[in-house]
N, C-alpha and C. Protein backbone atom coordinates (compact mmCIF):
# COMPACT_ATOMS: atom_id res chain seq x y z
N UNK A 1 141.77 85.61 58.31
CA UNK A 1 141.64 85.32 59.72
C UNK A 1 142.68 84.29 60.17
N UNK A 2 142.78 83.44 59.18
CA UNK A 2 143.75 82.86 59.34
C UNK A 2 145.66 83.31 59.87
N UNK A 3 145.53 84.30 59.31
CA UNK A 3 146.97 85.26 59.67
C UNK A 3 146.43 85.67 61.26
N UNK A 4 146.12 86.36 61.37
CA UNK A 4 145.79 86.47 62.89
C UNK A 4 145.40 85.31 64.08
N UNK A 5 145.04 84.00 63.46
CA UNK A 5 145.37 82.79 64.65
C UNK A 5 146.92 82.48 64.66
N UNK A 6 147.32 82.59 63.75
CA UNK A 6 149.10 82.35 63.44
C UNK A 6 149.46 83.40 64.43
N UNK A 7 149.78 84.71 64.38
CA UNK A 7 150.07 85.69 65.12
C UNK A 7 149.72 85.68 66.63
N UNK A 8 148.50 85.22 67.06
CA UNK A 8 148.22 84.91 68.25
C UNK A 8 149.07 84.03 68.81
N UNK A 9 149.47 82.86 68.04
CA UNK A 9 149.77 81.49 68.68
C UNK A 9 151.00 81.95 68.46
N UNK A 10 151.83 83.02 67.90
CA UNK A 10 153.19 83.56 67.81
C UNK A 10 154.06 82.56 66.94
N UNK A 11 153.32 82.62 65.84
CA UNK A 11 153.47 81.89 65.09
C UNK A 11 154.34 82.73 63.77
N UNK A 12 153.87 83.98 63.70
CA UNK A 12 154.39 84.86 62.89
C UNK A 12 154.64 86.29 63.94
N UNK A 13 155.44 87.34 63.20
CA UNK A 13 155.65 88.33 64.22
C UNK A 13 154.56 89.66 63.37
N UNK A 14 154.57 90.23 64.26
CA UNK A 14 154.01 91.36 64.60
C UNK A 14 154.19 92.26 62.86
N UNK A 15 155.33 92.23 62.93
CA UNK A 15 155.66 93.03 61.83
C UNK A 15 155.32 92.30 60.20
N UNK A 16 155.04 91.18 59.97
CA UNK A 16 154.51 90.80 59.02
C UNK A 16 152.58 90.88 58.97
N UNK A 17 152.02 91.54 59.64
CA UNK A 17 150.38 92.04 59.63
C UNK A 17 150.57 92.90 58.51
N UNK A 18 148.91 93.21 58.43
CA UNK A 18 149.47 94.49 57.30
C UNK A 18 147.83 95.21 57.89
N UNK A 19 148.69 96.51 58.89
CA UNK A 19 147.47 97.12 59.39
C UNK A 19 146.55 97.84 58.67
N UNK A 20 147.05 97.74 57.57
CA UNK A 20 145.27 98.49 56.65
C UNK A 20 144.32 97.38 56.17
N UNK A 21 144.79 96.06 55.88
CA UNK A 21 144.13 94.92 56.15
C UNK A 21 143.40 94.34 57.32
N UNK A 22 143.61 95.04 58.87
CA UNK A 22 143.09 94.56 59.84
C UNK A 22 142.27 95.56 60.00
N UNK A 23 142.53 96.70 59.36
CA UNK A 23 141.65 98.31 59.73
C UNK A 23 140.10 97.63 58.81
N UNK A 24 140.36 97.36 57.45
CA UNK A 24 139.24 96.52 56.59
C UNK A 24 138.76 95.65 57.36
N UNK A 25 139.16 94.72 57.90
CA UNK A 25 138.24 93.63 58.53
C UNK A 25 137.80 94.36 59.78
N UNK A 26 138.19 95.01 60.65
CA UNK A 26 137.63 95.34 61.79
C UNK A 26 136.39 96.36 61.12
N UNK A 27 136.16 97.26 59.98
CA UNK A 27 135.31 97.46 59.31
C UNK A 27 133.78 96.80 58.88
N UNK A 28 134.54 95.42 58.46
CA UNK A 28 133.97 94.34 57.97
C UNK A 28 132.88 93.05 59.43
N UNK A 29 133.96 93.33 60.08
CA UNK A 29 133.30 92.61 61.26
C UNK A 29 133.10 93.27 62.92
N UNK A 30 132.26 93.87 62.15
CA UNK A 30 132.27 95.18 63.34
C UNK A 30 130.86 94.39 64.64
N UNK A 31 130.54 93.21 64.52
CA UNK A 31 129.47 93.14 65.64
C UNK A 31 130.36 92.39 66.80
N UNK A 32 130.33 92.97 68.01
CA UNK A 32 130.96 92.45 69.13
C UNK A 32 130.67 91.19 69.09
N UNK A 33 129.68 90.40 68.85
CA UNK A 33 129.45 88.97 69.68
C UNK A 33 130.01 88.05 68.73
N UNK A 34 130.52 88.50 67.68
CA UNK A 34 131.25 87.23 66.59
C UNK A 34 132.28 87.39 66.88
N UNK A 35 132.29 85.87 66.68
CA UNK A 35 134.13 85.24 66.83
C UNK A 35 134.81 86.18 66.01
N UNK A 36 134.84 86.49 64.61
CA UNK A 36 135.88 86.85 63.66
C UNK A 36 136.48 88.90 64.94
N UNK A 37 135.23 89.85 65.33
CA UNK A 37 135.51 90.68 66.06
C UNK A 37 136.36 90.31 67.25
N UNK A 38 135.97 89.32 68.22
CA UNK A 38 136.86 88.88 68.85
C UNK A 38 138.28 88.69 68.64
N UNK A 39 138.28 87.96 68.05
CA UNK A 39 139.92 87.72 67.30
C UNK A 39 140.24 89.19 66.73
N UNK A 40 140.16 90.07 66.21
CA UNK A 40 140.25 91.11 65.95
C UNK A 40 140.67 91.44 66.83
N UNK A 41 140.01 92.10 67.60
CA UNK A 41 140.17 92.55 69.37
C UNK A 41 141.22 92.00 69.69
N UNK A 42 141.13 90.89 70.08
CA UNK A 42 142.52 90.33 70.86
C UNK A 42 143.83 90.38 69.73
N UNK A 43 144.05 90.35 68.48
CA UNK A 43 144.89 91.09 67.79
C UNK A 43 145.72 92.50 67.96
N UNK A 44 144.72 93.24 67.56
CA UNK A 44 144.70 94.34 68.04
C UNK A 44 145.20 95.21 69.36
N UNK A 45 144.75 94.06 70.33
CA UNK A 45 145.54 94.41 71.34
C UNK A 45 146.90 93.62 71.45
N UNK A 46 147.15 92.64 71.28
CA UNK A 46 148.27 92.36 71.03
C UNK A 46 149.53 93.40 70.64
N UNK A 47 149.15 93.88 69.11
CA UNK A 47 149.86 94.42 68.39
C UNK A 47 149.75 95.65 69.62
N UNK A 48 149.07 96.74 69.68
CA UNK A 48 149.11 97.62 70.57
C UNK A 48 150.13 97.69 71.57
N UNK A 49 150.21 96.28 72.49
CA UNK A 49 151.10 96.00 73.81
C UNK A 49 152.70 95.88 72.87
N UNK A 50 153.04 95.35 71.58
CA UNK A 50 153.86 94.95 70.89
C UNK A 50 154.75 96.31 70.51
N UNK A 51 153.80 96.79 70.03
CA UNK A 51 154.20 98.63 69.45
C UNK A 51 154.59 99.91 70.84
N UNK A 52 153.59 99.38 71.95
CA UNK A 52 154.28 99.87 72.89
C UNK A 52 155.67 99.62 73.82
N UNK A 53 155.62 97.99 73.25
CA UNK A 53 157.09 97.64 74.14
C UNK A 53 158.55 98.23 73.14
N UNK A 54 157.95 97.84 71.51
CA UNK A 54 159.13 98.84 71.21
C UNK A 54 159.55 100.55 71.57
N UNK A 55 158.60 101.41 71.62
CA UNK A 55 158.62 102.71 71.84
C UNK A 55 159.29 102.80 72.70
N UNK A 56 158.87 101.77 73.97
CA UNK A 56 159.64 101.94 75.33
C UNK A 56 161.15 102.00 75.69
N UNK A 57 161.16 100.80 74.85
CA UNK A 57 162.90 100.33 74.22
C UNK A 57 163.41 101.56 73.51
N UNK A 58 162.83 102.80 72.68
CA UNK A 58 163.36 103.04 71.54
C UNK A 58 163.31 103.94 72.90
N UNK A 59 162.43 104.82 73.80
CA UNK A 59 162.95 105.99 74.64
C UNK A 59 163.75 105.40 75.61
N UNK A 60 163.82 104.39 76.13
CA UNK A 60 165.07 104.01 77.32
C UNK A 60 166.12 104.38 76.51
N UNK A 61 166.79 103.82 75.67
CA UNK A 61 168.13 103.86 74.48
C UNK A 61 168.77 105.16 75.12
């Protein structure tokens, strides 16, 4: 969890996650009202908005 407050605070990039590790914990902490899902969530979307700004870049080119 710790890797994902780093990543939030853009502390590390995007590309050092390791999404089968976040696929396990979102597994693992699957009840909406805990903090650890939260942070998940807002990860998650992060990375999402992150992966879409490259695509965008890669079809403008």
């Amino acid at each position: 969890m710790q890797q994902l407050q780093e990543f939030l605070q853009e502390k590390i990039a995007f590309d050092d996650l390791d999404l089968d590790h976040l696929i396990e914990k979102a597994r693992e902490f699957s009840d909406p009202n805990s903090s650890e899902y939260r942070l998940l969530e807002l990860t998650l979307n992060q990375l999402l908005t992150q992966y879409l700004e490259q695509a965008k870049k890669y079809i403008t080119k």
